[in-house]
N, C-alpha and C. Protein backbone atom coordinates (compact mmCIF):
# COMPACT_ATOMS: atom_id res chain seq x y z
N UNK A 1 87.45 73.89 94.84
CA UNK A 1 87.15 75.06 95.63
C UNK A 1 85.82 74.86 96.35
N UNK A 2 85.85 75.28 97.89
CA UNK A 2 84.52 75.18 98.54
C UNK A 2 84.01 76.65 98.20
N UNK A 3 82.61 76.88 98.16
CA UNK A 3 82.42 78.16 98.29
C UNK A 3 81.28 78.54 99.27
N UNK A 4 81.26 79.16 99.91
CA UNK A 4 80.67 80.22 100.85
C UNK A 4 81.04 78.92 102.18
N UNK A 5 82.48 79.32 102.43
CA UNK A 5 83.17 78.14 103.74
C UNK A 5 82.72 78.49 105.00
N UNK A 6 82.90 77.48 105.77
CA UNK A 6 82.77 77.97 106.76
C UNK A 6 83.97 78.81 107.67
N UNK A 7 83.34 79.44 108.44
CA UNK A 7 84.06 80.48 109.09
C UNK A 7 84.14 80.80 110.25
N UNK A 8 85.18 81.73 111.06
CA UNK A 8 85.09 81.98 112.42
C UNK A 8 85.06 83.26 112.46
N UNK A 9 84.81 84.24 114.12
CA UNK A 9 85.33 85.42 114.00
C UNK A 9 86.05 85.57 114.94
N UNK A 10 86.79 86.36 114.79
CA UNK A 10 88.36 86.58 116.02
C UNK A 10 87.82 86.82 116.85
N UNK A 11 86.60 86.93 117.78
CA UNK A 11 86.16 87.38 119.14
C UNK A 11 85.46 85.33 119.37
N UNK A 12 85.73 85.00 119.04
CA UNK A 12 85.32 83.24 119.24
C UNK A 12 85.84 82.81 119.83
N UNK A 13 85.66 82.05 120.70
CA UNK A 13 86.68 81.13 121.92
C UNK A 13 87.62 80.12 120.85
N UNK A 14 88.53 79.18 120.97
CA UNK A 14 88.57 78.34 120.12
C UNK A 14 88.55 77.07 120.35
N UNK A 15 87.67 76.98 121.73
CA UNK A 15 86.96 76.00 121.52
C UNK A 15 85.92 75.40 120.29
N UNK A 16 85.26 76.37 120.35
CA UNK A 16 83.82 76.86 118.95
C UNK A 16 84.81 76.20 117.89
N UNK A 17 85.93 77.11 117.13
CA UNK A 17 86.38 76.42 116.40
C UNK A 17 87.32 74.83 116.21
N UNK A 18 87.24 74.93 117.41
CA UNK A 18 88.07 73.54 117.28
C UNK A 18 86.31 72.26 116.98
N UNK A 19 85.53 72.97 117.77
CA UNK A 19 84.32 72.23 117.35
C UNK A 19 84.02 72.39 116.05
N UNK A 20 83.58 73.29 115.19
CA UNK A 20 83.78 73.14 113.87
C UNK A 20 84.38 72.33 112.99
N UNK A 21 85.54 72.57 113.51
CA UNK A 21 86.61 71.71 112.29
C UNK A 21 86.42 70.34 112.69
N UNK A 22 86.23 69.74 113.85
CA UNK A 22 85.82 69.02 114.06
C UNK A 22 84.50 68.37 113.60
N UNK A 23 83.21 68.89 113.30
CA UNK A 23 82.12 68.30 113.06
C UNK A 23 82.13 68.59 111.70
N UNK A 24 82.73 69.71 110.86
CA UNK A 24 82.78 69.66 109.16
C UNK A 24 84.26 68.89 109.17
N UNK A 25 84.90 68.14 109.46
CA UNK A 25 85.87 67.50 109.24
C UNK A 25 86.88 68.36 108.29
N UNK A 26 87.59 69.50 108.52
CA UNK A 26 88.01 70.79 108.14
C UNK A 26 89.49 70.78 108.93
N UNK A 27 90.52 71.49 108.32
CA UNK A 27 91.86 71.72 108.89
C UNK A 27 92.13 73.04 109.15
N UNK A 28 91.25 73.81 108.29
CA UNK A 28 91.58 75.59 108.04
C UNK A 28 89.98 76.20 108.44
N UNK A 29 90.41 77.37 108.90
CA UNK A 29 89.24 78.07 109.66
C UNK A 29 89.71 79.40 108.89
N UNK A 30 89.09 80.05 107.64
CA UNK A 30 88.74 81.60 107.53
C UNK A 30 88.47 82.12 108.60
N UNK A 31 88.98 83.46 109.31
CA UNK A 31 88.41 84.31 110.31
C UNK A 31 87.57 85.25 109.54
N UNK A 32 86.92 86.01 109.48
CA UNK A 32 86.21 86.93 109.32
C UNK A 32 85.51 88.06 109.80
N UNK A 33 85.26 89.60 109.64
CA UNK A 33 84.58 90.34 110.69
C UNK A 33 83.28 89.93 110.05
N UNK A 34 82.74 90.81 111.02
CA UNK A 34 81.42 91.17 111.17
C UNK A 34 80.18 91.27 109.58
N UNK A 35 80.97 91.45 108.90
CA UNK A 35 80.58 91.62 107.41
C UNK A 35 81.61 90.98 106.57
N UNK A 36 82.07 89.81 107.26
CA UNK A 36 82.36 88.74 105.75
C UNK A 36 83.40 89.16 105.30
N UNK A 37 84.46 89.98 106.05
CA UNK A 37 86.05 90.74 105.39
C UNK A 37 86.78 89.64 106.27
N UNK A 38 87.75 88.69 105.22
CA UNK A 38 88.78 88.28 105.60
C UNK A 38 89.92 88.72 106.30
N UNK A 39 89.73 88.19 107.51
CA UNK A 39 91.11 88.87 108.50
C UNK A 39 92.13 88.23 108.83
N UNK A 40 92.27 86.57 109.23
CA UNK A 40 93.13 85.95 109.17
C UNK A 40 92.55 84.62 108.61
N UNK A 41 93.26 83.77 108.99
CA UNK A 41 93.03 81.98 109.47
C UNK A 41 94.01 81.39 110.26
N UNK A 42 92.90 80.39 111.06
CA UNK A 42 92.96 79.63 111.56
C UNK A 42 93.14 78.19 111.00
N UNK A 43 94.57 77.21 111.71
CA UNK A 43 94.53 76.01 111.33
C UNK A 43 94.54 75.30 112.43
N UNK A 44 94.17 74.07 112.38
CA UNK A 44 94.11 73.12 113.39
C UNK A 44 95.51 73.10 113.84
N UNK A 45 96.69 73.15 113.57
CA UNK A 45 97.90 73.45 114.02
C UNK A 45 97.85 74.41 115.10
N UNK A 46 97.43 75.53 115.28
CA UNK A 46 97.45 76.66 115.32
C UNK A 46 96.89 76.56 116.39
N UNK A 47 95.05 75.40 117.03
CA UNK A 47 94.38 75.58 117.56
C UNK A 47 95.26 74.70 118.70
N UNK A 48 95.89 73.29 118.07
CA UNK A 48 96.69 72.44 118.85
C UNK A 48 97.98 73.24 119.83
N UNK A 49 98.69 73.77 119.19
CA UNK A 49 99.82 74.81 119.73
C UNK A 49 98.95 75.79 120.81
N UNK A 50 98.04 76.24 120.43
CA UNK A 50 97.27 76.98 121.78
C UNK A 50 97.68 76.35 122.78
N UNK A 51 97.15 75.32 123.02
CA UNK A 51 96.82 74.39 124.42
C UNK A 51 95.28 74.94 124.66
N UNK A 52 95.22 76.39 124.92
CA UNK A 52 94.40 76.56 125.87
C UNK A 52 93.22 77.22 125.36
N UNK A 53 91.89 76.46 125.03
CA UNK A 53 90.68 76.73 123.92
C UNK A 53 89.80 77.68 124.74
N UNK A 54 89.87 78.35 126.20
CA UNK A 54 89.83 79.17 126.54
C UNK A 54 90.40 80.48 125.83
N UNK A 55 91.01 80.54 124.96
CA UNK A 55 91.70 82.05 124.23
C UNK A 55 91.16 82.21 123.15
N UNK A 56 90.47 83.05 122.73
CA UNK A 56 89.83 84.16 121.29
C UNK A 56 90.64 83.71 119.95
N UNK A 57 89.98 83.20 119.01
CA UNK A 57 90.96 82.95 117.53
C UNK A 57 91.42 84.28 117.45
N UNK A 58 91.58 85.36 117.73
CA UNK A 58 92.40 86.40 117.85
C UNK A 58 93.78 86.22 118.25
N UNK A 59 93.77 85.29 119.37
CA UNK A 59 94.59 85.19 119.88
C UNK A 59 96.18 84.60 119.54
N UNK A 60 95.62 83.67 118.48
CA UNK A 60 96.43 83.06 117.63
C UNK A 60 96.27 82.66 116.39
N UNK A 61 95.00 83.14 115.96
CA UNK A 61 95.03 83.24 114.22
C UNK A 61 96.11 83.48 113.19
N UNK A 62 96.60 83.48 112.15
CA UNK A 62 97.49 84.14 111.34
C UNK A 62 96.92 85.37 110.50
N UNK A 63 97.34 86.11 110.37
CA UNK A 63 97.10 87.66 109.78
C UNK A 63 97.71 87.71 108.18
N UNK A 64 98.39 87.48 108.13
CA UNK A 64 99.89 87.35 107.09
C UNK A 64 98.49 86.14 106.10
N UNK A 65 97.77 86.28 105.87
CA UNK A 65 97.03 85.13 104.57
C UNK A 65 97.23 85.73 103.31
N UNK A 66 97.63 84.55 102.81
CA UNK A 66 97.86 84.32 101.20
C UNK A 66 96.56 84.55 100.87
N UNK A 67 95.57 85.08 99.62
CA UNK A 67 94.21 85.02 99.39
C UNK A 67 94.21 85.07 97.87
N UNK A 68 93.84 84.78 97.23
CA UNK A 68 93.47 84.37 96.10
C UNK A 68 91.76 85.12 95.14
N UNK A 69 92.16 85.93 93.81
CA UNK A 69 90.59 86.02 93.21
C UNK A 69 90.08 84.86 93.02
N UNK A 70 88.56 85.24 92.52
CA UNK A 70 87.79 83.63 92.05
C UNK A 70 88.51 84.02 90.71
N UNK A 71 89.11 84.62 89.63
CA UNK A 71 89.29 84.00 88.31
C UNK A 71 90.46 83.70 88.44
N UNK A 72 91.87 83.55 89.14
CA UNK A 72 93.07 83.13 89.37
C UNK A 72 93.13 81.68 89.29
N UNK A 73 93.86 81.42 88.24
CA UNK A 73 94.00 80.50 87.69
C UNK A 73 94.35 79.17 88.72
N UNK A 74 93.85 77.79 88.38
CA UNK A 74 94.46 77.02 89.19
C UNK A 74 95.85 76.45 89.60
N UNK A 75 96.76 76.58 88.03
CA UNK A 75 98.15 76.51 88.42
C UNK A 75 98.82 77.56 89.53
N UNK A 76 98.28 78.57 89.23
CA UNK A 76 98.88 79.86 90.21
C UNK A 76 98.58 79.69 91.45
N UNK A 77 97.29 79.00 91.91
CA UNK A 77 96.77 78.81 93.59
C UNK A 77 97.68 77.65 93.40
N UNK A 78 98.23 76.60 92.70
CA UNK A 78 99.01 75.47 93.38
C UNK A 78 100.39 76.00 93.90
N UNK A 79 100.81 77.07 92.96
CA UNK A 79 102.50 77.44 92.98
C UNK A 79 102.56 77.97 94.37
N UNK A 80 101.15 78.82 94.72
CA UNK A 80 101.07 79.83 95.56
C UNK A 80 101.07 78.62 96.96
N UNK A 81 100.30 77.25 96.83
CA UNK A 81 100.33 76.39 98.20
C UNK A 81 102.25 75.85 98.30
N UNK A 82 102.54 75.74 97.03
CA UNK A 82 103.49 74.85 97.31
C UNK A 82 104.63 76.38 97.87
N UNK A 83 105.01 76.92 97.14
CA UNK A 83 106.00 77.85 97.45
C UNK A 83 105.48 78.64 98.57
N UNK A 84 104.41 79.08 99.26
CA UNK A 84 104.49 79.57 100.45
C UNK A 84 104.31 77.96 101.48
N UNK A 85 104.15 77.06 101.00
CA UNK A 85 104.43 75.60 102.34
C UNK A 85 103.07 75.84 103.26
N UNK A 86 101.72 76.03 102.55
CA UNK A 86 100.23 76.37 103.19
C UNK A 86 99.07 75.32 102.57
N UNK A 87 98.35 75.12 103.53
CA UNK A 87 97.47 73.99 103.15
C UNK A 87 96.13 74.55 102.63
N UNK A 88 95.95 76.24 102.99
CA UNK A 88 94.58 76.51 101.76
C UNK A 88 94.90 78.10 101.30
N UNK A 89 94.29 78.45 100.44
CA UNK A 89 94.05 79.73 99.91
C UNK A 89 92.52 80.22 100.16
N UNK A 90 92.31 81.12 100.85
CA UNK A 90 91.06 81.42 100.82
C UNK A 90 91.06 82.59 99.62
N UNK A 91 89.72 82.55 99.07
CA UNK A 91 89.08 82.97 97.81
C UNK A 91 88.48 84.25 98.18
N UNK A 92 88.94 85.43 97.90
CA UNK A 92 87.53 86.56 98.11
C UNK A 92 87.51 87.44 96.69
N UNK A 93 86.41 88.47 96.96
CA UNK A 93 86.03 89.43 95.80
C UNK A 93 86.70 90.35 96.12
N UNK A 94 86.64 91.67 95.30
CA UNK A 94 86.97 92.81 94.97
C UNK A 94 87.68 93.51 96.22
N UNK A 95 86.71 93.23 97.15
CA UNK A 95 86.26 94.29 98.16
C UNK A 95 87.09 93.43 100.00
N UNK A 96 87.43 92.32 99.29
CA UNK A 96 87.94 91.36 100.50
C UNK A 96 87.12 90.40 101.43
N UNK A 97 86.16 90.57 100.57
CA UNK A 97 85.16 89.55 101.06
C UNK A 97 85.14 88.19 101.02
N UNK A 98 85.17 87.38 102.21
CA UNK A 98 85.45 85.92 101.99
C UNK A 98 84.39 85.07 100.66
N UNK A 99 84.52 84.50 100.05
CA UNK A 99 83.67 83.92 98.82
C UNK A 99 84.04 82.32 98.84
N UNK A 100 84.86 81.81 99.02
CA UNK A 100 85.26 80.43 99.02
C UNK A 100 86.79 80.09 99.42
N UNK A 101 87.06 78.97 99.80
CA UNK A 101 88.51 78.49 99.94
C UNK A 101 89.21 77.43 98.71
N UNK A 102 90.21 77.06 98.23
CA UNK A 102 90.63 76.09 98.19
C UNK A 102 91.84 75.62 98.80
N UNK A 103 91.79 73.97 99.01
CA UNK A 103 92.71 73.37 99.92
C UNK A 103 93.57 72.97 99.02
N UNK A 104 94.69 72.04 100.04
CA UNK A 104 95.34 70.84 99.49
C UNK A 104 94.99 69.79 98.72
N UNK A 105 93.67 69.20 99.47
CA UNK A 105 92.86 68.37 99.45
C UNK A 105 91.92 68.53 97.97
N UNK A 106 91.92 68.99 97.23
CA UNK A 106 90.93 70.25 96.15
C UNK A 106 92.35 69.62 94.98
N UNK A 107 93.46 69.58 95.15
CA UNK A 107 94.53 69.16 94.08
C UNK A 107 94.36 68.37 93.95
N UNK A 108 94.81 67.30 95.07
CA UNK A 108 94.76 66.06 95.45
C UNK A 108 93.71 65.19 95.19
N UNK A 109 92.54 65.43 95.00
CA UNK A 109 91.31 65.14 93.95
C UNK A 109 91.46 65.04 92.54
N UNK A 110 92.30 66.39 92.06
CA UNK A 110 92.37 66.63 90.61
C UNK A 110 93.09 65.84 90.50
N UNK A 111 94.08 65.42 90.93
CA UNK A 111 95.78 64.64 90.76
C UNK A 111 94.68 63.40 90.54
N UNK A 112 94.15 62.54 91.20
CA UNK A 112 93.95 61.20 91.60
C UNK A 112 93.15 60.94 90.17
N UNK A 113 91.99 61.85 89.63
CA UNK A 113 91.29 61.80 89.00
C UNK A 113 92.36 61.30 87.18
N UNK A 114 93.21 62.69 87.32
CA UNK A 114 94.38 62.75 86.12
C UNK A 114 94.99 61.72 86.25
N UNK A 115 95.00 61.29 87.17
CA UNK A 115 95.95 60.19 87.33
C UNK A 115 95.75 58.55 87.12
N UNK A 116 94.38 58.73 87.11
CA UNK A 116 93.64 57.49 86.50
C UNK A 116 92.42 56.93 87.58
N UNK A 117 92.72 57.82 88.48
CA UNK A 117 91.79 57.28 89.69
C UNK A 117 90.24 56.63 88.82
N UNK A 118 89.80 55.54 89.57
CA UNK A 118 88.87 55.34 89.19
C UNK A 118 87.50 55.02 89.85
N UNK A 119 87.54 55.14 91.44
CA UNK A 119 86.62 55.06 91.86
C UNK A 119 86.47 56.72 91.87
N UNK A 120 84.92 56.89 91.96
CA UNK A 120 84.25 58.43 91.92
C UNK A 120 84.95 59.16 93.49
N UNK A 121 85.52 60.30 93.63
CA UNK A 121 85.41 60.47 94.86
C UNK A 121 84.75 60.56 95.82
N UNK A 122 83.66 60.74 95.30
CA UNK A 122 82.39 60.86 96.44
C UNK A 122 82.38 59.38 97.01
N UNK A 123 82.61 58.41 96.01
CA UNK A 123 82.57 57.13 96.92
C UNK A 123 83.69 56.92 97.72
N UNK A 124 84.66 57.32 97.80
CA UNK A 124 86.07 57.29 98.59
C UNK A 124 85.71 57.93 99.76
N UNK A 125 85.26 58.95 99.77
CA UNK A 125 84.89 60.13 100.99
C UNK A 125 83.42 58.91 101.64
N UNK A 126 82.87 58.34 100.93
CA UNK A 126 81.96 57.62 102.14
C UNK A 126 82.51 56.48 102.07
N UNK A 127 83.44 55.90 101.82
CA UNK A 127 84.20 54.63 102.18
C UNK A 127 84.93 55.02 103.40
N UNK A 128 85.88 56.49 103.68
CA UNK A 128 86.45 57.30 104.82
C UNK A 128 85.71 57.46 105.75
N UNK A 129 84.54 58.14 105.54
CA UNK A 129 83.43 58.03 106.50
C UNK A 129 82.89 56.75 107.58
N UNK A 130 82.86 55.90 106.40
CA UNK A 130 82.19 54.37 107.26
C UNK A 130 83.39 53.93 108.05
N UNK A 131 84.70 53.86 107.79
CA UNK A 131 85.76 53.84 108.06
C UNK A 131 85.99 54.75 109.51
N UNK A 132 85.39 55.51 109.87
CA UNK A 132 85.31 56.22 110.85
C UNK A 132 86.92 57.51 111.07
N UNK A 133 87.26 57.56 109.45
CA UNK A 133 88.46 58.51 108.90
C UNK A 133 88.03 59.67 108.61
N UNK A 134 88.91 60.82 108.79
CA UNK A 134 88.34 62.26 108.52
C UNK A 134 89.07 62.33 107.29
């Protein structure tokens, strides 16, 4: 789980966000208002299908988000990626406040690790890096 992610707000060009995801090397964009209330997300899918980064993440954000508490268990956020066919769950409090995400990518760590992985991931992620891989 990332926590306190980064984020967009539905009045944003999506250019902005396509720059984001771009420079945090990111697939999913939390929308958010004005005070940190989860409203949709944005995926790089989503920004690609635009065409046109002239239009407001309003414009084509998704509304319909799966969201997840922070004490919800981790089997339940996997059932919840695999059976709705979604690449993150964003995380909020009580009140709907964005607090963190987790991805695909967040399993797929755990898996490699359980699985016998043995280089550290942090060294994989700067082996990707030098590699000039997102």
């Amino acid at each position: 789980m990332s926590q306190n992610p980064v984020a967009v707000h539905a009045d944003d060009r999506l250019s902005k966000a396509a720059q984001t995801m771009s420079e945090v090397a990111i697939r999913h964009l939390p929308v958010v208002d004005r005070s940190g209330l989860l409203i949709g997300l944005l995926s790089h899918r989503d920004v690609l299908a635009a065409g046109d980064l002239s239009k407001r993440v309003s414009d084509v954000m998704r509304t319909d988000v799966k969201a997840v508490a922070p004490d919800t268990f981790a089997h339940e956020a996997a059932y919840l990626l695999l059976h709705y066919k979604i690449g993150c769950l964003p995380i909020t409090d009580a009140s709907g406040k964005l607090i963190g995400i987790v991805t695909e990518g967040d399993f797929v760590r755990v898996a490699y690790t359980l699985l016998g992985g043995r280089i550290p991931i942090g060294e994989l992620e700067i082996e990707d890096q030098e590699a000039g891989k997102d």
